[in-house]
N, C-alpha and C. Protein backbone atom coordinates (compact mmCIF):
# COMPACT_ATOMS: atom_id res chain seq x y z
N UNK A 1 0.82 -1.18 0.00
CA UNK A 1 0.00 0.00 0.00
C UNK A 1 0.87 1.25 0.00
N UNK A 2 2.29 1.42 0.83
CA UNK A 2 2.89 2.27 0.49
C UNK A 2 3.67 2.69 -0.62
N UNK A 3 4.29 1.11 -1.55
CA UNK A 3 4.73 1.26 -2.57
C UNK A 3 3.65 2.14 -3.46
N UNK A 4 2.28 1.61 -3.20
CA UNK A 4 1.29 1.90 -4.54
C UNK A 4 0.66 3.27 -4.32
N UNK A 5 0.87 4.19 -2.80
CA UNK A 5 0.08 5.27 -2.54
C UNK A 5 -0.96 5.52 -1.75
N UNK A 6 -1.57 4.25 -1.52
CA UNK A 6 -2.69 3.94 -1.31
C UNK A 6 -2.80 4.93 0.24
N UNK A 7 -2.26 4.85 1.04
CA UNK A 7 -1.80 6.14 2.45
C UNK A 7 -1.81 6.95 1.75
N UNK A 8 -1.27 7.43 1.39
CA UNK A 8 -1.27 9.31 0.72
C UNK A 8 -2.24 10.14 0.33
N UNK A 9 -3.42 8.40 -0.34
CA UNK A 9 -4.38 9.03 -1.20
C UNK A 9 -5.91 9.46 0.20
N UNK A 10 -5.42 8.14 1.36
CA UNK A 10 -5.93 7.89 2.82
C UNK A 10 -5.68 9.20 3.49
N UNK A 11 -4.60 10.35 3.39
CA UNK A 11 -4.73 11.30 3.74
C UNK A 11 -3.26 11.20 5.23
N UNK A 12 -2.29 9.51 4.98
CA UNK A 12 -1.62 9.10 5.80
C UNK A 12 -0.16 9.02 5.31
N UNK A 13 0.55 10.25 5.44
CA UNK A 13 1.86 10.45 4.71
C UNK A 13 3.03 9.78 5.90
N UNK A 14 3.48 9.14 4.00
CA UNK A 14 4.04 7.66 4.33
C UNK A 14 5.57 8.53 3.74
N UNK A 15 7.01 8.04 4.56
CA UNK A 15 8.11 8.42 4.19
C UNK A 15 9.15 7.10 4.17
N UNK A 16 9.64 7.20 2.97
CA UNK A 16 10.42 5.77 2.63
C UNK A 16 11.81 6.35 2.78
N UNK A 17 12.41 6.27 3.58
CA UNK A 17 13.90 5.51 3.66
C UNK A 17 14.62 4.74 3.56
N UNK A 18 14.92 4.67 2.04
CA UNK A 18 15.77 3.22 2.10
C UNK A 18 14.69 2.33 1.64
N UNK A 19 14.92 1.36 2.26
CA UNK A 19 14.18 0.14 2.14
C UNK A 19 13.16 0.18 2.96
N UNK A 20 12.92 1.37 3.82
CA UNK A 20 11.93 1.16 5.00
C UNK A 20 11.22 2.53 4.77
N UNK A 21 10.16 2.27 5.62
CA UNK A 21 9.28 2.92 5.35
C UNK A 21 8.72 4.24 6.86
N UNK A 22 8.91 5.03 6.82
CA UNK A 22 8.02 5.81 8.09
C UNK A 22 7.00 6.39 8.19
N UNK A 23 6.00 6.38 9.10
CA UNK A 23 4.74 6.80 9.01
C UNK A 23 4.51 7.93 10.05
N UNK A 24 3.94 9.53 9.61
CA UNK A 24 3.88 10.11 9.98
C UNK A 24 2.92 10.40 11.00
N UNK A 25 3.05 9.93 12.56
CA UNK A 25 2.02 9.67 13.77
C UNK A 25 1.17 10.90 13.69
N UNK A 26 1.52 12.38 13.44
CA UNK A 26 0.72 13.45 13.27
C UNK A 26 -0.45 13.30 12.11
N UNK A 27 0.00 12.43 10.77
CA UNK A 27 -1.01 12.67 9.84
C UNK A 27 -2.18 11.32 10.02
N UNK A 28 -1.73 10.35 11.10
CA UNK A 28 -2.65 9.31 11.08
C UNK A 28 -3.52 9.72 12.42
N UNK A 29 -3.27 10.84 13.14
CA UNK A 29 -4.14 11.48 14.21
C UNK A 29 -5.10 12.23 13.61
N UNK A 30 -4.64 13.12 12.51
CA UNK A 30 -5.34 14.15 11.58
C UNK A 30 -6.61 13.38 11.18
N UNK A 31 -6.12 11.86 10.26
CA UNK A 31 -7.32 10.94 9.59
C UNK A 31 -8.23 10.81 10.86
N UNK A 32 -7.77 10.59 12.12
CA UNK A 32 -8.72 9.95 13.45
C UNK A 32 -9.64 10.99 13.49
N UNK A 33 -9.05 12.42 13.02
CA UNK A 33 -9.93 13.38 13.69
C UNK A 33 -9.60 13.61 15.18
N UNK A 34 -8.32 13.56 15.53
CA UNK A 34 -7.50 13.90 16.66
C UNK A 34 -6.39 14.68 16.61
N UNK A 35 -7.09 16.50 16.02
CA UNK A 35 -6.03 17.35 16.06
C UNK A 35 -4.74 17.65 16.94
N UNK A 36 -3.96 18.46 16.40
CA UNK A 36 -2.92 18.92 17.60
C UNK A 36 -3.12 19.30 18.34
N UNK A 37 -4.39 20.17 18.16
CA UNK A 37 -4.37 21.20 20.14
C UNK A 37 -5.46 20.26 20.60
N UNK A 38 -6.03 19.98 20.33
CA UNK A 38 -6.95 18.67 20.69
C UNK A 38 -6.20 17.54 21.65
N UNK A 39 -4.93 16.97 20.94
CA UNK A 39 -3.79 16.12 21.94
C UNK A 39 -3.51 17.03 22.78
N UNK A 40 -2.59 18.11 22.51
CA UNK A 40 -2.19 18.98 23.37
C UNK A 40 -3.16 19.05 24.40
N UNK A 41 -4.07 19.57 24.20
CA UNK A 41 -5.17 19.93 25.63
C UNK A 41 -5.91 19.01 26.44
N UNK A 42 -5.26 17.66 25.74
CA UNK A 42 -5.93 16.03 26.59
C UNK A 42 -4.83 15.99 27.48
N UNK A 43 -3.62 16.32 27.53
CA UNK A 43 -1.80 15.79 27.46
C UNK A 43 -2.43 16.47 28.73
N UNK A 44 -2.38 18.01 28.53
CA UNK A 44 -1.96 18.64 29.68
C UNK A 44 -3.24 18.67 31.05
N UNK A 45 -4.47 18.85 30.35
CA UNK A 45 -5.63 17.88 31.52
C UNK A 45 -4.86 16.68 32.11
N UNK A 46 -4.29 15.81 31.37
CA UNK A 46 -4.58 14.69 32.45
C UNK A 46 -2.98 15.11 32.97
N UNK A 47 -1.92 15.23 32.68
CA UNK A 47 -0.39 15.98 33.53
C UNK A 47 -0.99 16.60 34.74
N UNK A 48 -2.11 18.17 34.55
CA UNK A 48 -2.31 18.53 35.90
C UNK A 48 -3.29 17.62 36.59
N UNK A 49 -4.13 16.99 36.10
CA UNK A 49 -4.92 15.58 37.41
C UNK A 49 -3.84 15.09 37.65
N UNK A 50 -2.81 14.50 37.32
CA UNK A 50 -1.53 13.44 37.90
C UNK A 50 -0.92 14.63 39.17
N UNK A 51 -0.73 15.88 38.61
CA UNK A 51 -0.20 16.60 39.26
C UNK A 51 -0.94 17.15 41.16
N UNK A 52 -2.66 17.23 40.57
CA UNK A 52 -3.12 17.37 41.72
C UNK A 52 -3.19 16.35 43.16
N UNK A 53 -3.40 15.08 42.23
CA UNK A 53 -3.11 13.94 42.76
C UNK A 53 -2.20 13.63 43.39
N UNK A 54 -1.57 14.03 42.73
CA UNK A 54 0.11 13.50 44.21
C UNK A 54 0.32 14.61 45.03
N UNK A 55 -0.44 15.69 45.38
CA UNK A 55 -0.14 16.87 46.14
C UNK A 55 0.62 17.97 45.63
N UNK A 56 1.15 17.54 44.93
CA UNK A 56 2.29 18.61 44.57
C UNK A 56 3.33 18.68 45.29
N UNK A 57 3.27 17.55 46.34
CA UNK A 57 4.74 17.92 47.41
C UNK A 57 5.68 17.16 46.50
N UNK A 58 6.61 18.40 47.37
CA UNK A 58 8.16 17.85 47.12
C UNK A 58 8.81 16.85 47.32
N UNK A 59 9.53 16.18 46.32
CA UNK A 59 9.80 14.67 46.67
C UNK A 59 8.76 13.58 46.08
N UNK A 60 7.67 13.72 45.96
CA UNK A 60 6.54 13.03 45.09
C UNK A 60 6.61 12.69 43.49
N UNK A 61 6.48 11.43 43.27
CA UNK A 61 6.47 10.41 41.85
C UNK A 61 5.45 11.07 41.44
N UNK A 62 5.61 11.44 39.93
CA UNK A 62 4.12 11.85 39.35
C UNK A 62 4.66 10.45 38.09
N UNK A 63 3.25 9.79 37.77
CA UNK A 63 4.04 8.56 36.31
C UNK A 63 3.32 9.72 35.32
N UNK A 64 3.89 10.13 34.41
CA UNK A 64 3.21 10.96 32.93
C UNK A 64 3.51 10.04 32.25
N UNK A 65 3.19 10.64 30.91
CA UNK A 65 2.97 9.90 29.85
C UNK A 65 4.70 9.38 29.51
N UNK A 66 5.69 9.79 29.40
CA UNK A 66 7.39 9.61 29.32
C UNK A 66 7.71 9.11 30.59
N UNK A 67 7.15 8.51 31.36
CA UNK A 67 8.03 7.69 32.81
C UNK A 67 7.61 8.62 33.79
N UNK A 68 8.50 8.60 34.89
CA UNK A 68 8.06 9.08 36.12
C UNK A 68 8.75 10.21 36.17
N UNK A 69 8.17 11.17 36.79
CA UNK A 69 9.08 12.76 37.42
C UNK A 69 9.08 12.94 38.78
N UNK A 70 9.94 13.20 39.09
CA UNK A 70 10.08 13.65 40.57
C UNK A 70 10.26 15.28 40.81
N UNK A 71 9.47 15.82 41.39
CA UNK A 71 9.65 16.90 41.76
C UNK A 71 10.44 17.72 42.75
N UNK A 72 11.11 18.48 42.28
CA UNK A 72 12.45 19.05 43.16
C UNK A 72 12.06 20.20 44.06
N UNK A 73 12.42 20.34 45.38
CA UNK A 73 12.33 21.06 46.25
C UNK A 73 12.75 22.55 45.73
N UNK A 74 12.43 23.30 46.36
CA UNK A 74 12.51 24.86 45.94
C UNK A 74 13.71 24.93 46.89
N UNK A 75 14.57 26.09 46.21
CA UNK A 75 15.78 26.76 47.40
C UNK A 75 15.54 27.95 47.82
């Protein structure tokens, strides 16, 4: 389907390197009907619930979406 287009014509831009192929995660959100500020403004809702949730104290695991953060004490 990528040799023939068939993504591109889907609205799902396909990038060949080589022998391989990459698929652009932004243009297969676009097809979902799951814009950018749309992610963006899900991302950061659920970051500050994680955030309210653990208190906000210092020293506290928040897990986000990239692993865990620990929050650093103020000087």
């Amino acid at each position: 389907m990528a040799r023939q287009g068939a993504w591109e014509r889907a609205g799902i831009k396909v990038l060949s390197i080589g022998s391989k192929y990459r698929v652009v995660i932004q243009s297969i959100l676009d097809v979902l009907g799951y814009g950018a500020t749309d992610f963006d403004a899900r991302e950061a809702a659920h970051a500050a619930e994680l955030v309210q949730a653990s208190g906000n104290a210092a020293g506290s695991t928040v897990n986000g979406p990239s692993g865990s953060l620990t929050a650093r004490k103020k000087r």
